[in-house]
N, C-alpha and C. Protein backbone atom coordinates (compact mmCIF):
# COMPACT_ATOMS: atom_id res chain seq x y z
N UNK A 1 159.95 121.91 217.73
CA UNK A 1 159.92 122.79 216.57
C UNK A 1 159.83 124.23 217.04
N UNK A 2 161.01 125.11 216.57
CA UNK A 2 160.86 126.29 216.59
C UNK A 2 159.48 126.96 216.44
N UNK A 3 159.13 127.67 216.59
CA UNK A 3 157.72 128.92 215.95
C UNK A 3 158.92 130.34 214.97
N UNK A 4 158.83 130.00 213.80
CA UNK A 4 159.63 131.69 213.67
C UNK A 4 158.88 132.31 213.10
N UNK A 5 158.80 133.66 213.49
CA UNK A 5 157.77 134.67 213.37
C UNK A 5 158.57 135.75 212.31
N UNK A 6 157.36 136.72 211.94
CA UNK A 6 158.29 137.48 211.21
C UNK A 6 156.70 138.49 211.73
N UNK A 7 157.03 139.74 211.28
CA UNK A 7 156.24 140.94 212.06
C UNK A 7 156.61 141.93 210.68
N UNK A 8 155.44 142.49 210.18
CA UNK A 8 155.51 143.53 208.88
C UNK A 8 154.98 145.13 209.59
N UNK A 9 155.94 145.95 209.43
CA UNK A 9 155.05 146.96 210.20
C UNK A 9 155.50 148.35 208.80
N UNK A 10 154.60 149.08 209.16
CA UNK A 10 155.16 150.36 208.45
C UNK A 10 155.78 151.25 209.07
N UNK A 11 157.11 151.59 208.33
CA UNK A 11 157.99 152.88 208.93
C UNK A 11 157.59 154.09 208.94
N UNK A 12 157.38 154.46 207.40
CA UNK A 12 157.33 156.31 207.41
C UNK A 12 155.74 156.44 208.59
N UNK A 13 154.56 155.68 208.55
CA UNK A 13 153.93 156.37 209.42
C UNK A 13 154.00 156.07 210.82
N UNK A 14 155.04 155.17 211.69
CA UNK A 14 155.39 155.26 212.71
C UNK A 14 156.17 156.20 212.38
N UNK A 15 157.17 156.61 212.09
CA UNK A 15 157.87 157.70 211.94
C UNK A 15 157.33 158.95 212.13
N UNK A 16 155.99 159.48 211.36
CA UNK A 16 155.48 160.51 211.31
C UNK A 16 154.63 160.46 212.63
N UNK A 17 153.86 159.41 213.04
CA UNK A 17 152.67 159.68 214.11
C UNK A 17 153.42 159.48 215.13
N UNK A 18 154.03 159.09 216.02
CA UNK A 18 154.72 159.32 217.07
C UNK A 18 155.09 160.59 217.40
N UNK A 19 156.09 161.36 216.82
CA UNK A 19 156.29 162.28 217.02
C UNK A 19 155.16 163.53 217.16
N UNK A 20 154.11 163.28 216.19
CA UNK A 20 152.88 164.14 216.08
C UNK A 20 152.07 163.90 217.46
N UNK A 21 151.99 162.75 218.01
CA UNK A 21 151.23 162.12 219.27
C UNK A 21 151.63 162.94 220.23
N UNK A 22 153.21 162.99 220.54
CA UNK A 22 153.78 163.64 221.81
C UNK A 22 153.25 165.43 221.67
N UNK A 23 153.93 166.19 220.09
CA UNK A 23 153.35 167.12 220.00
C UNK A 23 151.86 167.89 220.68
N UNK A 24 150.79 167.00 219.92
CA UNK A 24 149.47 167.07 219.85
C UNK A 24 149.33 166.80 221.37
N UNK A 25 149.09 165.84 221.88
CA UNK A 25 149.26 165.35 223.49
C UNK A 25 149.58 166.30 224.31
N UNK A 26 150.94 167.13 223.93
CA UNK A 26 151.55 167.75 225.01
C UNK A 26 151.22 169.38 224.70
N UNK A 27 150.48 169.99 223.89
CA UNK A 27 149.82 170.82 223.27
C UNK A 27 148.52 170.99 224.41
N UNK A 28 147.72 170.01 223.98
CA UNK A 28 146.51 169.79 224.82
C UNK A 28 147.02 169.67 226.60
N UNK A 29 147.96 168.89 226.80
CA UNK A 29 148.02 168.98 228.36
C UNK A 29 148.47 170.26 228.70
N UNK A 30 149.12 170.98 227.72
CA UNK A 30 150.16 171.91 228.52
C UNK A 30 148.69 173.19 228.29
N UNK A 31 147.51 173.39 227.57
CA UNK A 31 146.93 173.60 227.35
C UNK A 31 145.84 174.15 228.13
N UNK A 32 145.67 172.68 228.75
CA UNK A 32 144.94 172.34 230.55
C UNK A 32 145.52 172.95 231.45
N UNK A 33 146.74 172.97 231.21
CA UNK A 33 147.66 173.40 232.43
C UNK A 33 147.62 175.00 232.37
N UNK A 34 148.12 175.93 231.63
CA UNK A 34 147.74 176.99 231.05
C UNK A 34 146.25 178.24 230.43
N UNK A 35 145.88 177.53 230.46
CA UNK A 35 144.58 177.99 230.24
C UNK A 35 143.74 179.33 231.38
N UNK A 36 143.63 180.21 230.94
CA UNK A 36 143.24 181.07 232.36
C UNK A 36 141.75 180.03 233.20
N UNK A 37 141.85 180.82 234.88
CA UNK A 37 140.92 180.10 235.39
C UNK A 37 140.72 181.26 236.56
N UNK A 38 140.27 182.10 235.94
CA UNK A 38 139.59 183.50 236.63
C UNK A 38 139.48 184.24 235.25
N UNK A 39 138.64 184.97 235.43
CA UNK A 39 138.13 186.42 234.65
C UNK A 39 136.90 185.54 233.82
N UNK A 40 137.01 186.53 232.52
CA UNK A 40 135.29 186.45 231.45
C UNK A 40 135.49 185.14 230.74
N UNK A 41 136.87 184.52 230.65
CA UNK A 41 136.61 183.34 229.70
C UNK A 41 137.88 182.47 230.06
N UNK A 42 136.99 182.00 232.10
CA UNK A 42 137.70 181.17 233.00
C UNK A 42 137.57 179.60 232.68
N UNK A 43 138.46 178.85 232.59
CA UNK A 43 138.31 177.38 232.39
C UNK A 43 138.13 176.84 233.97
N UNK A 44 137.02 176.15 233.99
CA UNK A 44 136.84 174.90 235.28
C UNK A 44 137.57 173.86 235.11
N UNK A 45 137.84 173.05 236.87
CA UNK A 45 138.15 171.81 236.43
C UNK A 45 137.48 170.95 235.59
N UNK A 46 136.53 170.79 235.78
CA UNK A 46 135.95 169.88 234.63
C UNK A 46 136.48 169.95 232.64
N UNK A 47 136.49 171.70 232.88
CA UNK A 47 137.09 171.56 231.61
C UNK A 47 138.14 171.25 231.13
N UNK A 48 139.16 171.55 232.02
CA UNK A 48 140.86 170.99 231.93
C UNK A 48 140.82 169.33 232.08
N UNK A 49 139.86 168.44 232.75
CA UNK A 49 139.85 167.14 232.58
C UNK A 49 139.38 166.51 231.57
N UNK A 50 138.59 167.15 230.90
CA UNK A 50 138.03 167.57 229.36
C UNK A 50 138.99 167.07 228.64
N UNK A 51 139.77 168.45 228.76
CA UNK A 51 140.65 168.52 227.83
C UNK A 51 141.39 167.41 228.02
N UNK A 52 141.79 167.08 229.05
CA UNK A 52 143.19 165.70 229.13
C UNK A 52 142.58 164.60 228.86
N UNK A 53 141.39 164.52 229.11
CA UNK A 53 141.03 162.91 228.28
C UNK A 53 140.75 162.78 226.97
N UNK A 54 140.66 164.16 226.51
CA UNK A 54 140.47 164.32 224.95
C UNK A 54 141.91 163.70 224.36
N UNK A 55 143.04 164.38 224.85
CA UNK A 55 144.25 164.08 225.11
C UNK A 55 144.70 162.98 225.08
N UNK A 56 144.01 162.21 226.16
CA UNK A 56 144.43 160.33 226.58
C UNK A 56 143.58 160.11 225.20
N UNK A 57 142.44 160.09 224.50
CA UNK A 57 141.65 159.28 223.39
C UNK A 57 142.56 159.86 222.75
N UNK A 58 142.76 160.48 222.36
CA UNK A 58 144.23 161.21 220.83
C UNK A 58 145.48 160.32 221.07
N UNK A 59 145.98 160.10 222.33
CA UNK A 59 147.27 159.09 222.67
C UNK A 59 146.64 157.80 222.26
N UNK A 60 145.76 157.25 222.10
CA UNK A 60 145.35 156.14 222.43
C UNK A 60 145.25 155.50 221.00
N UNK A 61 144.46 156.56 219.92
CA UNK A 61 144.22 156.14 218.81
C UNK A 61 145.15 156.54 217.69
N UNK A 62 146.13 157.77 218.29
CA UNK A 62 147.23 157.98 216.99
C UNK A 62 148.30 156.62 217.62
N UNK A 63 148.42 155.69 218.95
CA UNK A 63 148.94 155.16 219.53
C UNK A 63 148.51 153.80 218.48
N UNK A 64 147.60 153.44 218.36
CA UNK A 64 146.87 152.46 217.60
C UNK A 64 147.21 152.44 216.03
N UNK A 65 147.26 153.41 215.54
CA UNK A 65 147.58 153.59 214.38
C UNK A 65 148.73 153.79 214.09
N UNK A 66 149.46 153.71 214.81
CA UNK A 66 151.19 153.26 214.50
C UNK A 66 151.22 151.88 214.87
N UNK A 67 150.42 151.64 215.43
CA UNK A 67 151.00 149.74 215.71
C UNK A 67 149.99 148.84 215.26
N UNK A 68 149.88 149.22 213.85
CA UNK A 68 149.11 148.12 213.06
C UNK A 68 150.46 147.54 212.63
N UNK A 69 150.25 146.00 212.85
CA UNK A 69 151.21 145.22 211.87
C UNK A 69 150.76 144.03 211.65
N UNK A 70 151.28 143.41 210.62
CA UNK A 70 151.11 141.67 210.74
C UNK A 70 151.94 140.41 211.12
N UNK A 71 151.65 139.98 212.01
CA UNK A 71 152.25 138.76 211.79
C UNK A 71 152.11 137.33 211.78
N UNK A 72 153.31 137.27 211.18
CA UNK A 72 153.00 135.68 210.58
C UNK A 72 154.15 134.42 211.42
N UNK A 73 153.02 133.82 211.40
CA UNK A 73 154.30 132.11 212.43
C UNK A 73 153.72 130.88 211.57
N UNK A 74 154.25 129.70 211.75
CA UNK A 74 153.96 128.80 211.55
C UNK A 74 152.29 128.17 211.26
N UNK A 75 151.92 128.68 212.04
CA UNK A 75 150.61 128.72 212.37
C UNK A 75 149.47 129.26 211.63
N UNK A 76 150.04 130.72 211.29
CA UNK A 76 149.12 131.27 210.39
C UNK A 76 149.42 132.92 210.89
N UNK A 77 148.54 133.70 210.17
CA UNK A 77 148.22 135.34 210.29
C UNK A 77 147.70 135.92 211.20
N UNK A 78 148.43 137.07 212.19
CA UNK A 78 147.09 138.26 212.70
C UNK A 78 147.69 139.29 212.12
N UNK A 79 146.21 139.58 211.50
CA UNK A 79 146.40 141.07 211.52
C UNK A 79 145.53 141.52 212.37
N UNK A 80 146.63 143.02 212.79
CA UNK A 80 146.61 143.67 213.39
C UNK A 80 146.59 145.27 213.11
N UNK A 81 144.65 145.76 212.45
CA UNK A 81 144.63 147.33 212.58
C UNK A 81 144.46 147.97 213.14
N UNK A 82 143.59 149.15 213.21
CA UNK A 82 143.54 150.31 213.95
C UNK A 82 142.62 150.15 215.25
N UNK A 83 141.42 149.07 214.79
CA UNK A 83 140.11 148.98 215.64
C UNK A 83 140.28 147.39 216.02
N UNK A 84 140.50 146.88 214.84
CA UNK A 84 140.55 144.91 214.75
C UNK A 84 141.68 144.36 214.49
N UNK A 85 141.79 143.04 215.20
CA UNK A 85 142.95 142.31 214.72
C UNK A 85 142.18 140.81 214.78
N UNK A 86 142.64 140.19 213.47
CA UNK A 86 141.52 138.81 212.98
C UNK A 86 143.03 137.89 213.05
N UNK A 87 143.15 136.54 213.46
CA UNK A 87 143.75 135.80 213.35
C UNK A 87 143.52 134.79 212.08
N UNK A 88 144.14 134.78 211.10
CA UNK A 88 143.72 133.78 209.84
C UNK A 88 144.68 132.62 209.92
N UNK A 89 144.25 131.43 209.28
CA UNK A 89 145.41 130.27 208.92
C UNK A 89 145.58 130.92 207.48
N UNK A 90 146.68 130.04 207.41
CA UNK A 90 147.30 130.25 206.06
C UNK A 90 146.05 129.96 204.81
N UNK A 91 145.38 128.73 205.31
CA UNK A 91 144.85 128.35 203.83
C UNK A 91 143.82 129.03 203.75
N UNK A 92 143.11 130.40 204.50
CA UNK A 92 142.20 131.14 204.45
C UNK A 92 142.26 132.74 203.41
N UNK A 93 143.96 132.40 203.11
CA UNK A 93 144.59 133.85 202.36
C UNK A 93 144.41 132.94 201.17
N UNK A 94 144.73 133.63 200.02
CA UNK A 94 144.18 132.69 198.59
C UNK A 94 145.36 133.71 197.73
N UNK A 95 145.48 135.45 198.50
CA UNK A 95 145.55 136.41 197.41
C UNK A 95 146.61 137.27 197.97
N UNK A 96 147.43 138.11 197.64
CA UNK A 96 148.09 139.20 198.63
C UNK A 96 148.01 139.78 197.61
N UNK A 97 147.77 141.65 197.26
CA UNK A 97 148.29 142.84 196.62
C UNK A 97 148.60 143.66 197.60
N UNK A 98 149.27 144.32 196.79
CA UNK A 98 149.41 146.12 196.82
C UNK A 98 149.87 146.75 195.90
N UNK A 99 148.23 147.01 194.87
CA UNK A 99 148.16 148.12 193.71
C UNK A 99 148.34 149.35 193.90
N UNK A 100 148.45 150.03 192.45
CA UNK A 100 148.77 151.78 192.50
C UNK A 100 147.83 152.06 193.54
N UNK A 101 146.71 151.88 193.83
CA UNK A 101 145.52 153.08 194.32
C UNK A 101 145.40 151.95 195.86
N UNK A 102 145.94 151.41 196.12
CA UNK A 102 145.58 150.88 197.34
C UNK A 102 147.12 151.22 198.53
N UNK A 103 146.31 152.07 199.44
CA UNK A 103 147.03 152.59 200.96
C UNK A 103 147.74 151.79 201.11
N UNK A 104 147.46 150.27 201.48
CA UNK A 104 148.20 149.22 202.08
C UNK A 104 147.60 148.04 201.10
N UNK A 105 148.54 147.15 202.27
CA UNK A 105 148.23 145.80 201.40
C UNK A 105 146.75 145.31 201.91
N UNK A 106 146.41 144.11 200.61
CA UNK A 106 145.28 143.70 200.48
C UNK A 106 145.27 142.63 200.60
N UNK A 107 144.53 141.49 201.74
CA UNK A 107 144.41 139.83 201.41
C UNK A 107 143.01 139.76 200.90
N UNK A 108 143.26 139.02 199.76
CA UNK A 108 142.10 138.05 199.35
C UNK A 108 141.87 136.21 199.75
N UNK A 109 140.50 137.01 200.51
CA UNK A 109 140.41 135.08 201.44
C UNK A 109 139.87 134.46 201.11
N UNK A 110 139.63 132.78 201.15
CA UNK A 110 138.79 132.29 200.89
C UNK A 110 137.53 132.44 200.65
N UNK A 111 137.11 133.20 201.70
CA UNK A 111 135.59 133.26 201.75
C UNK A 111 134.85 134.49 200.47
N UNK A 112 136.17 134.91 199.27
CA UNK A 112 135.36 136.13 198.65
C UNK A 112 135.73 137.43 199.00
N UNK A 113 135.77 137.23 200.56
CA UNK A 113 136.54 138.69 201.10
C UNK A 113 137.69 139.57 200.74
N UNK A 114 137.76 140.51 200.78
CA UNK A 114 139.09 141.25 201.07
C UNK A 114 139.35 141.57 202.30
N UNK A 115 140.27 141.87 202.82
CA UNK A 115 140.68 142.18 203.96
C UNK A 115 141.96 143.19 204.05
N UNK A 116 142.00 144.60 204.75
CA UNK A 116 143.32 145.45 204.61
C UNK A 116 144.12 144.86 205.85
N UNK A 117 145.28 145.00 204.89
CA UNK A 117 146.64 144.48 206.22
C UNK A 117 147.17 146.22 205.99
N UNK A 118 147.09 146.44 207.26
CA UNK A 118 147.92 147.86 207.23
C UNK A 118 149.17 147.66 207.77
N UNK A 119 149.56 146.59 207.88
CA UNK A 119 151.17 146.72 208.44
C UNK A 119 151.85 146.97 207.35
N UNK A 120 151.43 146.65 205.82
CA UNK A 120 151.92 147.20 204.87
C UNK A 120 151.92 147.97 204.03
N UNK A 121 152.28 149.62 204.23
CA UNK A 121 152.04 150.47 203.69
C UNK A 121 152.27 151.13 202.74
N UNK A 122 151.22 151.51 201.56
CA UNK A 122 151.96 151.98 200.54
C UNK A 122 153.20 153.02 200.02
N UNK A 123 152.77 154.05 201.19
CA UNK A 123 153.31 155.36 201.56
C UNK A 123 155.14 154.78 202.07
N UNK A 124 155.40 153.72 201.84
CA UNK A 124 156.83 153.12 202.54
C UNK A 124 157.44 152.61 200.85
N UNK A 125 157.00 152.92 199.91
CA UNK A 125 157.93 153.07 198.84
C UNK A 125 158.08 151.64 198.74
N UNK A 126 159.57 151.10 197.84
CA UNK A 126 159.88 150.00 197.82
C UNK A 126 159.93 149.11 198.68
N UNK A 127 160.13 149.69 200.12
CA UNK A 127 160.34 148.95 201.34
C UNK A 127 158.63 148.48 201.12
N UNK A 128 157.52 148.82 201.24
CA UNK A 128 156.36 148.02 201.26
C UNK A 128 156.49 147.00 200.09
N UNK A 129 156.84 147.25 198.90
CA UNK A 129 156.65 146.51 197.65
C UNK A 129 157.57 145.29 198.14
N UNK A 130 158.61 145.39 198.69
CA UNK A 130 159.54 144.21 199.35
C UNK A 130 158.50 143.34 200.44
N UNK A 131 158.05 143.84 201.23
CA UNK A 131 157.51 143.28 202.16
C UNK A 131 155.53 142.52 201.90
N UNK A 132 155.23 143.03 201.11
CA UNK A 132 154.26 142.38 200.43
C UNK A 132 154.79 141.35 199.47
N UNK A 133 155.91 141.60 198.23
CA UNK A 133 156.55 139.96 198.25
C UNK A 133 156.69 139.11 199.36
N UNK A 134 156.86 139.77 199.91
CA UNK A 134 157.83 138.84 201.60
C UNK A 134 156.80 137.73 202.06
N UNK A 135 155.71 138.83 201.98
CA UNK A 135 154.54 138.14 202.81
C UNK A 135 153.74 137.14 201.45
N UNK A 136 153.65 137.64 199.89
CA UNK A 136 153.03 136.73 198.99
C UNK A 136 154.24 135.20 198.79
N UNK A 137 155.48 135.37 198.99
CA UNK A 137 156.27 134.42 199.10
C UNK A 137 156.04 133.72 200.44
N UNK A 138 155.31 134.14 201.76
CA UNK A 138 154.82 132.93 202.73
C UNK A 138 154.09 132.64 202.62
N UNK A 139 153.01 132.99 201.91
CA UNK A 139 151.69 132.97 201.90
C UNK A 139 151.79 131.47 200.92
N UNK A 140 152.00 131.56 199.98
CA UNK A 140 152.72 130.29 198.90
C UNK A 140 153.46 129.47 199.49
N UNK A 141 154.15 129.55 200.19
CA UNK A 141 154.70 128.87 201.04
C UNK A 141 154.49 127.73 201.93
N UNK A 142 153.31 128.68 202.51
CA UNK A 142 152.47 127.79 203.43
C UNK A 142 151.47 126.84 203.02
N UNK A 143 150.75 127.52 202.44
CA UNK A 143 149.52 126.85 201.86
C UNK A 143 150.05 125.87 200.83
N UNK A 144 151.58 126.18 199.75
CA UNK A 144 152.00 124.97 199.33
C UNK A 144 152.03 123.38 200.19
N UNK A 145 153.04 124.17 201.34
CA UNK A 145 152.44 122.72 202.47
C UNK A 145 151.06 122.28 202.32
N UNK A 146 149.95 123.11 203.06
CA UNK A 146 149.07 122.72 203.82
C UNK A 146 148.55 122.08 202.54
N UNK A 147 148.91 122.18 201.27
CA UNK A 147 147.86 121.16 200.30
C UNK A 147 148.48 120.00 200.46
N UNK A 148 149.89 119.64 200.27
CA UNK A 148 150.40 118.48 200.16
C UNK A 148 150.35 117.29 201.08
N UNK A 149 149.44 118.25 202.53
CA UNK A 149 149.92 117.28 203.68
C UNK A 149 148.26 116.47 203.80
């Protein structure tokens, strides 16, 4: 048996944070690099290494926040956000939205919980509203199985 996967990610803010990452990143390094290091208001090394690891944590977490997504196999769910990524089975989702006032999509789990899936973003227009069907049509899907079996 195959595994087929499917992967939900958001466009417009990979779109936007990438490009902002290299900016911001290369701002700060070129920054380090530039910076006077003689006279009344000389930068040390320490401070230019400062600065570049400030740099590497800014790559790291606008890096993170473009690659939230979800996906789904046979098997069941990870999501995947900014800090956490939780692996769910299917019969642990009960719920999928994405209302007016909610960023991304929303699972409602078994347990009472909510949980944000940011691979689906509101800010992506119809393309999210497609892809939260996408995902409430597997979600039904699955768990249709998993009762019958």
């Amino acid at each position: 048996m195959t595994d087929r996967r499917t992967v939900f990610r958001p466009r417009l803010a990979r779109a936007v944070i990438y490009p902002c990452l290299v900016l911001v990143v290369g701002a700060l390094v070129a920054g380090a690099g530039t910076l006077p290091s003689t006279g009344r208001h000389a930068w040390g090394t320490g401070s230019r290494l400062a600065l570049v690891a400030f740099a590497a944590l800014v790559a790291w977490f606008l890096h993170r926040l473009a690659s939230v997504r979800i996906i789904a196999d046979e098997r069941g769910v990870t999501v995947v956000n900014i800090l956490r990524s939780k692996r769910l089975d299917w019969a642990e989702i009960v719920g999928v939205r994405l209302l007016r006032d909610d960023a991304w999509m929303m699972l409602d789990l078994a347990d009472g919980e909510a949980m944000a899936a940011m691979g689906v973003q509101k800010s992506d227009g119809a393309h999210a509203q497609e892809q939260a069907r996408q995902f409430a049509r597997l979600v039904n899907e699955h768990t249709r199985t998993a009762r019958n079996d």
